[in-house]
Protein backbone atom coordinates (compact mmCIF):
# COMPACT_ATOMS: atom_id res chain seq x y z
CA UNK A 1 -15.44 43.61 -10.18
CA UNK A 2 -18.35 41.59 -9.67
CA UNK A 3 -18.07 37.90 -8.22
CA UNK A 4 -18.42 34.44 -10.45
CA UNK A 5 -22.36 33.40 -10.26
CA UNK A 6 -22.73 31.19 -7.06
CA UNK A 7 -19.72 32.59 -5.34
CA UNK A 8 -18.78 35.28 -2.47
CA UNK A 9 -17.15 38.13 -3.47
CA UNK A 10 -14.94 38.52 -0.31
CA UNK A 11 -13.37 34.90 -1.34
CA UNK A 12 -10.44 34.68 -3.47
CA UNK A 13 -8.39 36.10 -0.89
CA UNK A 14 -4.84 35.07 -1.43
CA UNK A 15 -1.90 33.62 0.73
CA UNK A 16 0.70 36.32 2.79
CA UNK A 17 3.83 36.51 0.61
CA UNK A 18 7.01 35.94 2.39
CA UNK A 19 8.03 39.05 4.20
CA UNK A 20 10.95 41.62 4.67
CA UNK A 21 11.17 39.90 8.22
CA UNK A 22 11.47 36.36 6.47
CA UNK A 23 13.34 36.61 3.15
CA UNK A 24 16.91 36.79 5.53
CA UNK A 25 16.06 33.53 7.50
CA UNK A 26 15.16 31.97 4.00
CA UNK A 27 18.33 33.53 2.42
CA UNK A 28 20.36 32.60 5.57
CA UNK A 29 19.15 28.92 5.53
CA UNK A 30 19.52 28.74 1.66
CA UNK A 31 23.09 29.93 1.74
CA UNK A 32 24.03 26.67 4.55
CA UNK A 33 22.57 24.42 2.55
CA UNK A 34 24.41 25.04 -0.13
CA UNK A 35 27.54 25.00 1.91
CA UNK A 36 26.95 21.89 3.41
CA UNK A 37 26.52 20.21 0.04
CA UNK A 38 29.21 22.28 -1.80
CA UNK A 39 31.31 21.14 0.61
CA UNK A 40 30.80 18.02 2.95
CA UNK A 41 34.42 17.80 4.08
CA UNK A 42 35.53 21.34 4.86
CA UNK A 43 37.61 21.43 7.62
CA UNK A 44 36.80 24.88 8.87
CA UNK A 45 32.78 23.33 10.28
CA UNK A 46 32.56 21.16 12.89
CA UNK A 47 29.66 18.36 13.69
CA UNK A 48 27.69 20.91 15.59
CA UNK A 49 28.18 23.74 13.36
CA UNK A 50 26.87 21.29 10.83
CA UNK A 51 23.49 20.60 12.51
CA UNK A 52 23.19 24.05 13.06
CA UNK A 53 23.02 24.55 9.63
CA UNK A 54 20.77 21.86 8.61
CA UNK A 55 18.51 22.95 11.18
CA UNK A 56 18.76 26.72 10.01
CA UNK A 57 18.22 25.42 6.47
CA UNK A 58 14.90 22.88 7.59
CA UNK A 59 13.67 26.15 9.07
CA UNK A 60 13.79 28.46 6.34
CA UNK A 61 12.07 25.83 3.91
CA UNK A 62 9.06 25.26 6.67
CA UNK A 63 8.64 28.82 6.82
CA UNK A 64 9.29 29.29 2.83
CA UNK A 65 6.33 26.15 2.04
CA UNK A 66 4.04 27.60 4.65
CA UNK A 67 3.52 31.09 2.87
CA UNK A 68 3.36 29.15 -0.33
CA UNK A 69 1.01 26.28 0.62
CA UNK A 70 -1.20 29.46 1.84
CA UNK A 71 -0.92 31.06 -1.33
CA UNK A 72 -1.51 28.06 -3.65
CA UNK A 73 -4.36 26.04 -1.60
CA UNK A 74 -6.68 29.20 -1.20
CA UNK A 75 -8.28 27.65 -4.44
CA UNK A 76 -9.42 24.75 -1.92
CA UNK A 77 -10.99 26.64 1.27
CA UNK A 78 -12.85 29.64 1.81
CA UNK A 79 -17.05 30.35 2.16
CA UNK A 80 -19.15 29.96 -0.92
CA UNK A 81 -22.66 31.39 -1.29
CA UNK A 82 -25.16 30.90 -3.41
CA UNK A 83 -28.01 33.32 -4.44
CA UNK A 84 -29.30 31.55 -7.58
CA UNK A 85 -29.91 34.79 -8.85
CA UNK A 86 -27.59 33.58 -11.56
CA UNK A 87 -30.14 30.57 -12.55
CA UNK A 88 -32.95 29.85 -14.92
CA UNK A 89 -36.23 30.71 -13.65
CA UNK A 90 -38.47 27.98 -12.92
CA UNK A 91 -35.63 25.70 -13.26
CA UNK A 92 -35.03 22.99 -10.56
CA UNK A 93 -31.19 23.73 -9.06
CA UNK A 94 -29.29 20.24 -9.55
CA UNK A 95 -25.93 20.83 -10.76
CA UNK A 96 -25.98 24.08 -11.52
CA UNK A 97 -23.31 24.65 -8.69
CA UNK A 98 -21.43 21.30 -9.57
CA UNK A 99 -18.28 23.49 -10.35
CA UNK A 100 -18.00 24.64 -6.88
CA UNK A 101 -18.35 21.03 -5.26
CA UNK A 102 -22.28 20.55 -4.43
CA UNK A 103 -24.94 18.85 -6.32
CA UNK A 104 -28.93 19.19 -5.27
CA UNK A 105 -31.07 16.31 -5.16
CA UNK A 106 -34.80 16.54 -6.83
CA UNK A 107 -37.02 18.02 -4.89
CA UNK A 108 -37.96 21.27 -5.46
CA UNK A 109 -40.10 23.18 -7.46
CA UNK A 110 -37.39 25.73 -9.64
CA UNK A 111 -36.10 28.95 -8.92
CA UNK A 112 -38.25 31.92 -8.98
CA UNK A 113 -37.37 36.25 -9.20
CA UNK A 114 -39.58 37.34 -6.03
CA UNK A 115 -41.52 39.88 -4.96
CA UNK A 116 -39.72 42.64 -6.47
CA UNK A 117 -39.80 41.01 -10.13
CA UNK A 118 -43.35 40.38 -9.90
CA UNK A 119 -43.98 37.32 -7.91
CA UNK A 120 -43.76 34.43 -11.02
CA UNK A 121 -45.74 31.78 -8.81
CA UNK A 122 -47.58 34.07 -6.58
CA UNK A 123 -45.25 32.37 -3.77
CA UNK A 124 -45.33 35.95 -1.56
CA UNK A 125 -41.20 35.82 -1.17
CA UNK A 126 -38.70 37.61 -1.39
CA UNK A 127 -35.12 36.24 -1.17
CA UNK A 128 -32.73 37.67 1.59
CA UNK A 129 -29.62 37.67 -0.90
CA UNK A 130 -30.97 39.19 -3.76
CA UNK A 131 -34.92 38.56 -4.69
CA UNK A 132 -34.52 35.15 -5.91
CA UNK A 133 -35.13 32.08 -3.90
CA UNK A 134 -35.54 28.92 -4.19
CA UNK A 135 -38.95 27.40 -4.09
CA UNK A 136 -40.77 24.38 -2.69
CA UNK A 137 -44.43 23.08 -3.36
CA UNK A 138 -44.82 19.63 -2.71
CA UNK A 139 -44.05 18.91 -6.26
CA UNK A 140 -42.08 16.75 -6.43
CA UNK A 141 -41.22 17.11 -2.71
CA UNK A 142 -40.62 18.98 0.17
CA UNK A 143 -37.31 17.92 1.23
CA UNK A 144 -33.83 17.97 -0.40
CA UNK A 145 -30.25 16.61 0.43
CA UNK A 146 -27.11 18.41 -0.84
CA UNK A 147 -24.05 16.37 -1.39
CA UNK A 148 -20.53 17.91 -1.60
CA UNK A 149 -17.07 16.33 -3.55
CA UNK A 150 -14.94 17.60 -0.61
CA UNK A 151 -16.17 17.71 3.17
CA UNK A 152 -17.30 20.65 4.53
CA UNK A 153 -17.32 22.27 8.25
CA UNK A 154 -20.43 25.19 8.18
CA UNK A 155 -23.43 25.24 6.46
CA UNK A 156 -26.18 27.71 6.51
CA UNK A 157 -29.11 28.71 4.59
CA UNK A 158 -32.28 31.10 4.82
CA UNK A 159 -35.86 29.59 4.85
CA UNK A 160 -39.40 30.84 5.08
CA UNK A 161 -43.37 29.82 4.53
CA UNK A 162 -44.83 30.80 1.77
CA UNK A 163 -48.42 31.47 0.34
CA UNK A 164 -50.27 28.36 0.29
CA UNK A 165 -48.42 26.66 3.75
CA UNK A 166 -50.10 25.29 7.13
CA UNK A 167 -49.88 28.29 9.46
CA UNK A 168 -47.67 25.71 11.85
CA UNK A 169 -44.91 24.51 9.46
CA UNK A 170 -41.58 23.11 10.99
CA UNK A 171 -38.13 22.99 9.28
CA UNK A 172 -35.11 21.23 9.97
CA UNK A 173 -32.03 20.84 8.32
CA UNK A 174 -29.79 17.74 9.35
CA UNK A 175 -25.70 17.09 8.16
CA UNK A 176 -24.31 14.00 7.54
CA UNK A 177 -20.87 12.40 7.43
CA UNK A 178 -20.42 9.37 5.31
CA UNK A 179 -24.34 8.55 6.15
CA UNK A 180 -24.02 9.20 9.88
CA UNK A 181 -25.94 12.23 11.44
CA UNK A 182 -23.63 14.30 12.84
CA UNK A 183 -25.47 17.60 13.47
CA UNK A 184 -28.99 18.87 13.46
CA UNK A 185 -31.37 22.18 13.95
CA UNK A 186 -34.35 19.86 15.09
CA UNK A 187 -37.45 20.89 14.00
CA UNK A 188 -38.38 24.56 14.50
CA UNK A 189 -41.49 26.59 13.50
CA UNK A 190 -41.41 28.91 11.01
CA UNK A 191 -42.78 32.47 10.94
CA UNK A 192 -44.98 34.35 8.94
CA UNK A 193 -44.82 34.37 5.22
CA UNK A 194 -41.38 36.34 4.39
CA UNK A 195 -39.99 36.24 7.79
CA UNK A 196 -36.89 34.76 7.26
CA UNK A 197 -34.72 32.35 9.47
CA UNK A 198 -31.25 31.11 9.55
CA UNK A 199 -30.72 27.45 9.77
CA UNK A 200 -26.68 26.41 10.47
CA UNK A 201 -24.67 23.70 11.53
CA UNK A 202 -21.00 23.13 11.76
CA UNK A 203 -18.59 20.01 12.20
CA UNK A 204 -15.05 18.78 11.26
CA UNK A 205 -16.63 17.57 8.49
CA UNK A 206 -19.96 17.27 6.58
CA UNK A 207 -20.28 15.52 3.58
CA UNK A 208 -24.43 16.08 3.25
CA UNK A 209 -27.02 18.06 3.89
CA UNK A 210 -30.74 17.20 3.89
CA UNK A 211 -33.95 19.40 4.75
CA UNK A 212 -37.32 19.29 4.45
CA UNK A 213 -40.55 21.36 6.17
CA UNK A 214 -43.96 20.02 7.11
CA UNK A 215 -46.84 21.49 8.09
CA UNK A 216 -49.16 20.43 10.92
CA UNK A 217 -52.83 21.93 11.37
CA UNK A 218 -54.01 23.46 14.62
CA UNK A 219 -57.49 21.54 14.74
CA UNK A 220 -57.96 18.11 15.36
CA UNK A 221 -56.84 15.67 14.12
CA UNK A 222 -53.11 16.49 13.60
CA UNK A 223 -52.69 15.53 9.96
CA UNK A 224 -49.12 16.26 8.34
CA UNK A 225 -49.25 18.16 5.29
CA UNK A 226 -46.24 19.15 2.46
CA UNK A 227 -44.38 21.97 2.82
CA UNK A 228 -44.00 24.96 1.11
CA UNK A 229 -41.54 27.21 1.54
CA UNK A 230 -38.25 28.65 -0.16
CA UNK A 231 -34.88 29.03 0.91
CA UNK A 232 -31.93 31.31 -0.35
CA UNK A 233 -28.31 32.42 0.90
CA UNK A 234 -27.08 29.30 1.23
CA UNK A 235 -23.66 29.47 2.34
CA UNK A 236 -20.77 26.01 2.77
CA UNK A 237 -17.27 26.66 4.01
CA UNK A 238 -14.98 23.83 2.36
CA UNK A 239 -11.88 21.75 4.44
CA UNK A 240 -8.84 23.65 3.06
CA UNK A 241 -6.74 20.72 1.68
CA UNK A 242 -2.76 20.36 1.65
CA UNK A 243 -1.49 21.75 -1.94
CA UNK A 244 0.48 19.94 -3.98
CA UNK A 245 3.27 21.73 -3.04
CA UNK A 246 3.22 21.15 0.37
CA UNK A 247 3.39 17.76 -0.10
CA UNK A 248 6.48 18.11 -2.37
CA UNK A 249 7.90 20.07 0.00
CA UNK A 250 7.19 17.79 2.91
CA UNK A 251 9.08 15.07 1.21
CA UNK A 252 11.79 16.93 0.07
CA UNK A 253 12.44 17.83 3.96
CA UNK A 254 12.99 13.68 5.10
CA UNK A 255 15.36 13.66 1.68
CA UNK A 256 17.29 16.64 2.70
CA UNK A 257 18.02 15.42 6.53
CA UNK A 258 18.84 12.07 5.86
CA UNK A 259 21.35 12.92 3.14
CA UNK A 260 22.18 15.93 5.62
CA UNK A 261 22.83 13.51 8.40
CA UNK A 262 25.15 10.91 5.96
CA UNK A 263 27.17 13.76 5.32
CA UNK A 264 27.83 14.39 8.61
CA UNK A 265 28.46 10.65 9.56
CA UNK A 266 31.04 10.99 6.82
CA UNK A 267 32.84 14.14 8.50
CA UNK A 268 36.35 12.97 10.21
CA UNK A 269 35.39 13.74 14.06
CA UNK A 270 37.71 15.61 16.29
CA UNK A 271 38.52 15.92 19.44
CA UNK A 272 36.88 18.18 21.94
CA UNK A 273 40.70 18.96 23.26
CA UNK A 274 43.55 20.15 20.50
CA UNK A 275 46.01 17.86 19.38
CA UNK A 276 49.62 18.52 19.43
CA UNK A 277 51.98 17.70 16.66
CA UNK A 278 54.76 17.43 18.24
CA UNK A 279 56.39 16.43 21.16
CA UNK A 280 56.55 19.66 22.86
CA UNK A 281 54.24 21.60 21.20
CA UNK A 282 50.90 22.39 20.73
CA UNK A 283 48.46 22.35 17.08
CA UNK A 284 45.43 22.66 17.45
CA UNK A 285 44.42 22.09 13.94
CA UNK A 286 46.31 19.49 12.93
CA UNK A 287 44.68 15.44 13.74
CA UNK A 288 46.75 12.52 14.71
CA UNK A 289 48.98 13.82 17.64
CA UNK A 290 48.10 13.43 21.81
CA UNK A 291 45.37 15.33 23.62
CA UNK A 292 46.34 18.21 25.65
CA UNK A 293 46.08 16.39 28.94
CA UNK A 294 48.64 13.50 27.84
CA UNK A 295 50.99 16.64 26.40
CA UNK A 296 50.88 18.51 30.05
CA UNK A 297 51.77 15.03 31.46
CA UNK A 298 54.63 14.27 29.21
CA UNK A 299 55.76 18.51 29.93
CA UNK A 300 56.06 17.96 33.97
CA UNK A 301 57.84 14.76 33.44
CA UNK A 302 60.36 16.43 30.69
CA UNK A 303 60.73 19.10 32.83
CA UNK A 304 61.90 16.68 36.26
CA UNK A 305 64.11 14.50 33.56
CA UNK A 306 67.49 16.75 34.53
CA UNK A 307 66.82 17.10 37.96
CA UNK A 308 66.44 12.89 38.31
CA UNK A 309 69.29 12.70 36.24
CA UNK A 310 71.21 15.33 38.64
């Protein structure tokens, strides 16, 4: 099945599903929690074995809103390229992409088929992802800037001379982060018409792009002329962002402990030692009577009582 116009067809890969290996940790950890709150008072589980369950159960849910944050946010990470192939010819791009987060300033000339479908323009290109590319002329510009709705950590793009450019014209492509440069090629010299380079930068985030070419003649004097040149396979890798989900799940954890840890707070403690009921003899599960050590005290003296009295 082929892949929605502007987009990669190896994204829309999907989040692991919880495993064989996993479903008995989350079943395990489901099961305590609903012990604990079925019932908060039961005799049978001490403080510790309490924790132990709350911790078992805090487990299973990190694991259990890992695979499904993974599953869910996909729709917010992953490479996008564009071809624009899937465009109007002679068309300037501007937010034609706009549904997958980037807008393009003015600047260029339109988008045009290539070599292969007759050379509308007689620019002498061919694109590198397909045959279209697309093109700038001067008119209105030979620079652009690319602005994206969520931050982005890679960028990359193809770009080439064509018919018509200074034999010596320089590209560079620069990223920005809330107006600060944060990355750049510097200016590099392009090859011949239709020999393609790769321009790419990366940061923790990017929330621009701009780009333009210039050509400068070989004789004196150096005069700086427009650009013109076409680019194509441009490719942006978005900042995955948390799901909604996650978050839910995130807060559900803090409302889980702390009523986890008032229901423990609640639990009658007991003694580390087992408490006799009577005088002579030993019950370990029932609360109120002497610690061992006082009963083995109160045995030796019981046990001297007839020999004093003798």
């Amino acid at each position: 099945m082929s892949a929605p116009p502007g987009q990669s067809r190896d994204r829309g890969f999907t989040g692991p599903a919880p495993s064989s290996a996993i479903m008995p940790v989350l079943q395990s950890g489901v099961s305590g929690a609903l012990l604990v709150t079925a019932h908060p008072h039961r005799s049978a589980l001490t403080e510790k074995s309490q924790r132990n369950l709350i911790m078992k159960t805090l487990f299973a849910w990190i694991v259990w809103a890992m695979c499904a944050s993974n599953s869910l946010s996909c729709h917010a990470q992953g490479t996008f390229v564009l071809r624009f192939d899937d465009l109007q010819t002679s068309v300037p791009v501007r937010d034609q992409y706009a549904q997958f987060g980037v807008h393009f300033s003015s600047g260029d000339a339109g988008v045009f088929p290539g070599l292969s479908n007759g050379d509308l323009g007689g620019w002498g290109l061919e694109g590198t992802a397909g045959p279209y590319f697309e093109g700038f002329n001067g008119h209105p510009s030979d620079s652009m800037t690319l602005t994206f709705d969520t931050p982005i950590t890679a960028f990359s793009l193809d770009a080439s001379r064509a018919n018509g450019s200074i034999d010596r014209t320089y590209f560079i492509l620069r990223a920005y982060y809330r107006g600060s440069l944060v990355s750049s090629t510097g200016a590099t010299l392009l090859g011949s018409v239709n020999q393609w380079t790769t321009f790419s930068v990366s940061r923790a985030e990017i929330d621009s792009i701009q780009f333009n070419a210039y050509g400068i003649r070989s004789i004196p004097p150096p005069i700086r002329h427009l650009g013109v040149f076409g680019i194509d396979n441009v490719r942006f890798t978005m900042v995955p962002e948390p799901s909604i989900l996650t978050l839910f799940i995130a807060s559900g954890f803090g409302a889980l402990l702390a009523r986890s840890r008032q229901r423990c707070k609640s639990l009658p403690r007991r003694s580390s030692q087992p408490e006799p009921a009577g005088w002579l003899r030993d019950k370990s599960n029932v609360s109120g009577g002497w610690l061992r050590s006082l009963t083995c005290f109160v045995r030796r003296k019981c046990c001297q009582i007839p020999e004093w009295g003798a």
